[in-house]
Protein backbone atom coordinates (compact mmCIF):
# COMPACT_ATOMS: atom_id res chain seq x y z
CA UNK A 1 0.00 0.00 0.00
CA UNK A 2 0.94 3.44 -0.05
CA UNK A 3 1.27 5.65 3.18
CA UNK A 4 2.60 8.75 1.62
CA UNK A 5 3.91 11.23 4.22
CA UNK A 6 2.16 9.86 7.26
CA UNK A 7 4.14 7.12 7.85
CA UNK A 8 5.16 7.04 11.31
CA UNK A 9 9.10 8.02 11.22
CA UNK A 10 8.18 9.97 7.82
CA UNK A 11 9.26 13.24 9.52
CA UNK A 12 7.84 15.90 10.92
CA UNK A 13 6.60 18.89 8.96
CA UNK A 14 4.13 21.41 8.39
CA UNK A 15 0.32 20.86 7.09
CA UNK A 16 -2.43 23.29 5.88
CA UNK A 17 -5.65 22.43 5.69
CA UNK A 18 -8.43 23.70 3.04
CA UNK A 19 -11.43 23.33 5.34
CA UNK A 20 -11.90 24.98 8.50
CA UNK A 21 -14.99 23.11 9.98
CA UNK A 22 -15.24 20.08 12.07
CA UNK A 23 -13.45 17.84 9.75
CA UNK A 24 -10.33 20.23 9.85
CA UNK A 25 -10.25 18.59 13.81
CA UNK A 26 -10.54 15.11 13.14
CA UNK A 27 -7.61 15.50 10.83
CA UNK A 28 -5.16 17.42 13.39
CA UNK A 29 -5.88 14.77 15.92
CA UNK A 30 -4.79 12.26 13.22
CA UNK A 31 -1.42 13.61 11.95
CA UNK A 32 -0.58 15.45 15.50
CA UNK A 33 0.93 12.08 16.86
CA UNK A 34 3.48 11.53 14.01
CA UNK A 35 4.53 15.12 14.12
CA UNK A 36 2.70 17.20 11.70
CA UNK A 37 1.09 20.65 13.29
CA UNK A 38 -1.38 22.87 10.65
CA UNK A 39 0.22 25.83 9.98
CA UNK A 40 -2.73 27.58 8.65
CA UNK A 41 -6.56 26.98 7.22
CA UNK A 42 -8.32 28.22 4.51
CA UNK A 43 -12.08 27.97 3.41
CA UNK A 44 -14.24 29.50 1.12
CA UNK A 45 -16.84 30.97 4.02
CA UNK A 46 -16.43 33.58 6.35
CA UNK A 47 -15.41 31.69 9.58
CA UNK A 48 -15.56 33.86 12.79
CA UNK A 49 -13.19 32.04 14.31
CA UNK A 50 -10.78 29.13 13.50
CA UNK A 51 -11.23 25.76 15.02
CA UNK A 52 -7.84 24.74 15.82
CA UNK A 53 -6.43 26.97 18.33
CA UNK A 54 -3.71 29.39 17.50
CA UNK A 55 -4.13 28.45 13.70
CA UNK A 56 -5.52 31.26 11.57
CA UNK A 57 -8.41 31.17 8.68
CA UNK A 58 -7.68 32.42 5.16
CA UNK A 59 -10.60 33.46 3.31
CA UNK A 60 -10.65 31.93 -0.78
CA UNK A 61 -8.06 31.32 -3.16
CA UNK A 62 -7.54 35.27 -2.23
CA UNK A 63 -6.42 34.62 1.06
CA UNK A 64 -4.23 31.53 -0.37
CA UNK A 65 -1.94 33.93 -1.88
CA UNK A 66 -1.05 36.28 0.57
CA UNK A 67 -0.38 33.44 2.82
CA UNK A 68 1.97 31.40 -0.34
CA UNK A 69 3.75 35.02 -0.55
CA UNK A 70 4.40 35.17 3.33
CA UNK A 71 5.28 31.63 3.13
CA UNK A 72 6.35 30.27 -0.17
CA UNK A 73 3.78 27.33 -0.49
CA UNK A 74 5.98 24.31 -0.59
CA UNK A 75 4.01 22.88 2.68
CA UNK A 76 2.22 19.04 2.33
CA UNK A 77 -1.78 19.63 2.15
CA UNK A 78 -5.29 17.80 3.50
CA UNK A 79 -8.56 19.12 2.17
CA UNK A 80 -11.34 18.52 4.98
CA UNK A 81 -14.64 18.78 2.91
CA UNK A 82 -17.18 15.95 3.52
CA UNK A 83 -20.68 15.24 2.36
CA UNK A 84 -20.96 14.70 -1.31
CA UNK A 85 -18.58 17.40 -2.26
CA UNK A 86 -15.94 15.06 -4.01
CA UNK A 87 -16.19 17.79 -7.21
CA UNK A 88 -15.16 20.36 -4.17
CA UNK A 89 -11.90 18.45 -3.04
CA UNK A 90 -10.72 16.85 -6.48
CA UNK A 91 -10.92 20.77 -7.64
CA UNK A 92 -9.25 21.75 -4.68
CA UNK A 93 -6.86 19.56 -4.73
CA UNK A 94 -5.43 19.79 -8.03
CA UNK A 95 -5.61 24.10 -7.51
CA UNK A 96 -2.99 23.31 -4.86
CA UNK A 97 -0.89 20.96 -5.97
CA UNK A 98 -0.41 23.41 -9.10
CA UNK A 99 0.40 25.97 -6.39
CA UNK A 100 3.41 23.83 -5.42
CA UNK A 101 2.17 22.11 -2.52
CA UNK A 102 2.38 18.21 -1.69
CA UNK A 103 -0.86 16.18 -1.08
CA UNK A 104 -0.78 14.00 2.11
CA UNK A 105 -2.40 11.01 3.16
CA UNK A 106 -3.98 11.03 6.74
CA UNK A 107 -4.15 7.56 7.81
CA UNK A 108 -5.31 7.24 11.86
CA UNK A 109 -3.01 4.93 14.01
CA UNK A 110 -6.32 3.11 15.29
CA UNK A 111 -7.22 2.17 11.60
CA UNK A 112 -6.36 -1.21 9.39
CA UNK A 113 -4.94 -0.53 5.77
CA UNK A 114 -4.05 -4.14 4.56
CA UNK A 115 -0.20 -3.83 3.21
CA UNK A 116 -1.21 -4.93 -0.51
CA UNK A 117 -3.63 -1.83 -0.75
CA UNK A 118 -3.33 1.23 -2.32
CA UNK A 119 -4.00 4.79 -1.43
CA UNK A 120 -4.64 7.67 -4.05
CA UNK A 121 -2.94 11.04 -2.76
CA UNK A 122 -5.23 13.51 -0.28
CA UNK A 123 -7.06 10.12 0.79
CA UNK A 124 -7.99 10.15 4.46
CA UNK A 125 -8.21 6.48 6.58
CA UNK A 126 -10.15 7.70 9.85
CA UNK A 127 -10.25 6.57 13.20
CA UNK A 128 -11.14 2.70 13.69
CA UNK A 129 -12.19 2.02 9.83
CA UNK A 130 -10.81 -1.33 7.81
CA UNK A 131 -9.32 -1.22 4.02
CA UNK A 132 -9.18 -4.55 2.83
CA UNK A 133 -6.96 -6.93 0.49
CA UNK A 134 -6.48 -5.47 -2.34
CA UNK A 135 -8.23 -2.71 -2.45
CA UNK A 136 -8.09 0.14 -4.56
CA UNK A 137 -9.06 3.84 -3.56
CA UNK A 138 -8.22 6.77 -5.50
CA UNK A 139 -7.69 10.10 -4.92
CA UNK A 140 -9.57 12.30 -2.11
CA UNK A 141 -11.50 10.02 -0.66
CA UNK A 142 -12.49 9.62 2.59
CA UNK A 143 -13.07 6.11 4.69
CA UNK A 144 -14.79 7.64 7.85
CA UNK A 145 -14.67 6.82 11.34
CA UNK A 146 -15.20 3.21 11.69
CA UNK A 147 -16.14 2.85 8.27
CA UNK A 148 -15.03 -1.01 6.55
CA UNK A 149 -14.00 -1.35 2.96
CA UNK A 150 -13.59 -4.93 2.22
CA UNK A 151 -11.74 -7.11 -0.09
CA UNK A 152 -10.47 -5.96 -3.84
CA UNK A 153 -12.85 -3.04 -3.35
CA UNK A 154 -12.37 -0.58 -6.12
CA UNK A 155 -13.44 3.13 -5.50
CA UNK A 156 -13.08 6.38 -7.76
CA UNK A 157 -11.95 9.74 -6.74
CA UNK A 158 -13.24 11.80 -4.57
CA UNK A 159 -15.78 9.16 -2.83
CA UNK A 160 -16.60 9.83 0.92
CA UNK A 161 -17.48 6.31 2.76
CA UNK A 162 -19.46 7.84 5.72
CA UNK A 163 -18.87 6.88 9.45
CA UNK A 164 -19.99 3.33 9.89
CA UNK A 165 -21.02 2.32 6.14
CA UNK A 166 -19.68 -1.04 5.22
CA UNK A 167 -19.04 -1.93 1.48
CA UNK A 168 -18.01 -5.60 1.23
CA UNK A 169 -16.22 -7.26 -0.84
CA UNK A 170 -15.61 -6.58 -4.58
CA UNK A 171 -17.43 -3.53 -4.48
CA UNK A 172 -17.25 -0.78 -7.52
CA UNK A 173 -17.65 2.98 -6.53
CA UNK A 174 -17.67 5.30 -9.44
CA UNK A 175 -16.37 9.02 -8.88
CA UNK A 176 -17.38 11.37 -6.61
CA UNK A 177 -20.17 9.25 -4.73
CA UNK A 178 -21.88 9.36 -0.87
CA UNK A 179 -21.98 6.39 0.69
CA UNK A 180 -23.98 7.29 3.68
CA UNK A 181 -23.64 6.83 7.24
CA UNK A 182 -24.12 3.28 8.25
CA UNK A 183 -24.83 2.01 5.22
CA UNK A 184 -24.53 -1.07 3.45
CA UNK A 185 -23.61 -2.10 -0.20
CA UNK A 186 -23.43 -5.97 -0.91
CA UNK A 187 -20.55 -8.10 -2.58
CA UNK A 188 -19.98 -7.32 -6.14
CA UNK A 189 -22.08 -4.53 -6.41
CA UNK A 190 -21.30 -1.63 -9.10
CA UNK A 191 -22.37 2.06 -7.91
CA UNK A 192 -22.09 4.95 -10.57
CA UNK A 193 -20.52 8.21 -10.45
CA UNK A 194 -21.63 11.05 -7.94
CA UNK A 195 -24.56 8.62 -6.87
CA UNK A 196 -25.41 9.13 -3.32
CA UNK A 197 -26.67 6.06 -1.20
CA UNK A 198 -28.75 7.06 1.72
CA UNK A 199 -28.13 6.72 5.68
CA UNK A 200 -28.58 3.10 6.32
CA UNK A 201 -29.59 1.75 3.05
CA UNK A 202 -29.16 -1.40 2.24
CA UNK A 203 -28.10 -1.81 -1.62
CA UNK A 204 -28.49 -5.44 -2.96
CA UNK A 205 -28.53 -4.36 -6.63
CA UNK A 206 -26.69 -2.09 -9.24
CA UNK A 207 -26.99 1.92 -8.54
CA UNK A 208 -27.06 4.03 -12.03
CA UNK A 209 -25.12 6.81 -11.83
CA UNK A 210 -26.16 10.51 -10.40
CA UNK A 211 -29.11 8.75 -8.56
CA UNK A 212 -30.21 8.87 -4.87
CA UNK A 213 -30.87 5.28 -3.11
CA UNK A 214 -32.92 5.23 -0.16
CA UNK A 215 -33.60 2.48 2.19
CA UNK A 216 -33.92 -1.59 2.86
CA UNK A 217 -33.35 -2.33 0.43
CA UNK A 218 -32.57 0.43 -1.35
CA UNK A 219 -34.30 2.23 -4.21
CA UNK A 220 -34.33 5.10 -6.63
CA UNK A 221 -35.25 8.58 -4.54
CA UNK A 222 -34.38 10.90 -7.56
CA UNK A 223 -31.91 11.70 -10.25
CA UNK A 224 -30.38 14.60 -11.03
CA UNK A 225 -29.93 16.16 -14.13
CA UNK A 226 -26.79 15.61 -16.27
């Protein structure tokens, strides 16, 4: 598999974080023990007051450059954007890396990434959640807090498994889809891009993409326009 930067031993260093909501904590608590500290936040809205203590809140891409001309830009980078906004962090994502700065992987020391898996770059691994054999996860995703990905698992960029969703094994997650919180998608399943699958739904058959699944087991809520 494919660590990246937060290898324990990998060094310490500086992080900024694009994001400065709730998420933006769950990530400092996850790179804090192998040495990383956020040097600064930026986010789109205007946030009264930072979230992490001591770190300030640039506002837009505006606020990006005045901080990369105070401080060069050559930092490693998490984007903390949940929900369905894989478009969001993808975009965001490649904005920076243009900028000069170096994606990171945030993998929590309570989770389990099986050593033959692989790890796109800016994908987070959160607190107590399983990535099985062979699996394959591309960029920006997120595996939430106790979330399980099982065996030779194949998901797209910018997909957010949410706390507590299980996909088992042989699973196929197209782009920039929700998988929502405790929810469950059966063996050999194929799920299409920026689908979302509901809280606790229970998918037992193929989901088209851009459609909304609801329920057990699950079925069509709507689907959006192309």
């Amino acid at each position: 598999m494919i660590r990246g930067q937060t290898k324990a031993g990998g060094g310490a260093g500086e992080v900024v974080i694009w994001g400065a909501s709730g998420h933006a904590k769950v990530l400092a608590e996850c790179i804090a023990p192998l040495g990383y500290r956020v040097a600064a936040l930026f986010d789109n809205r205007a946030i009264l007051g930072s979230p992490l203590p001591g770190v300030r809140v640039y506002r837009g891409w505006e606020g990006f450059e005045d901080w990369r001309r105070a401080h060069g830009g050559r930092q490693k980078f998490l984007v903390a954007i949940g929900g369905d906004r894989g478009t969001d962090r993808l975009e965001i994502h490649d904005r920076l890396e243009a900028a000069g700065l170096t994606p990171m992987q945030a993998i929590h020391q309570t989770a389990f990434v099986a050593t033959n898996a692989t790890l796109g770059p800016g994908s987070h691994v959160l607190a107590n959640s399983t990535v099985g054999v062979e699996t394959r996860i591309g960029k920006q995703c997120i595996i939430n807090t106790n979330a399980s990905v099982d065996h030779e698992c194949v998901l797209g960029n910018g997909v957010h498994v949410a706390p507590g969703a299980i996909l088992a094994g042989c699973v196929e997650i197209g782009d920039c889809v929700l998988v929502g919180a405790g929810a469950v998608v059966l063996p050999r399943i194929r799920v299409g891009a920026a689908a979302v699958i509901g809280a606790g739904a229970v998918v037992i058959a193929d989901v088209p993409a851009r459609t909304t699944v609801v329920g057990n087991p699950a079925r069509p809520l709507r689907k959006a326009a192309a």
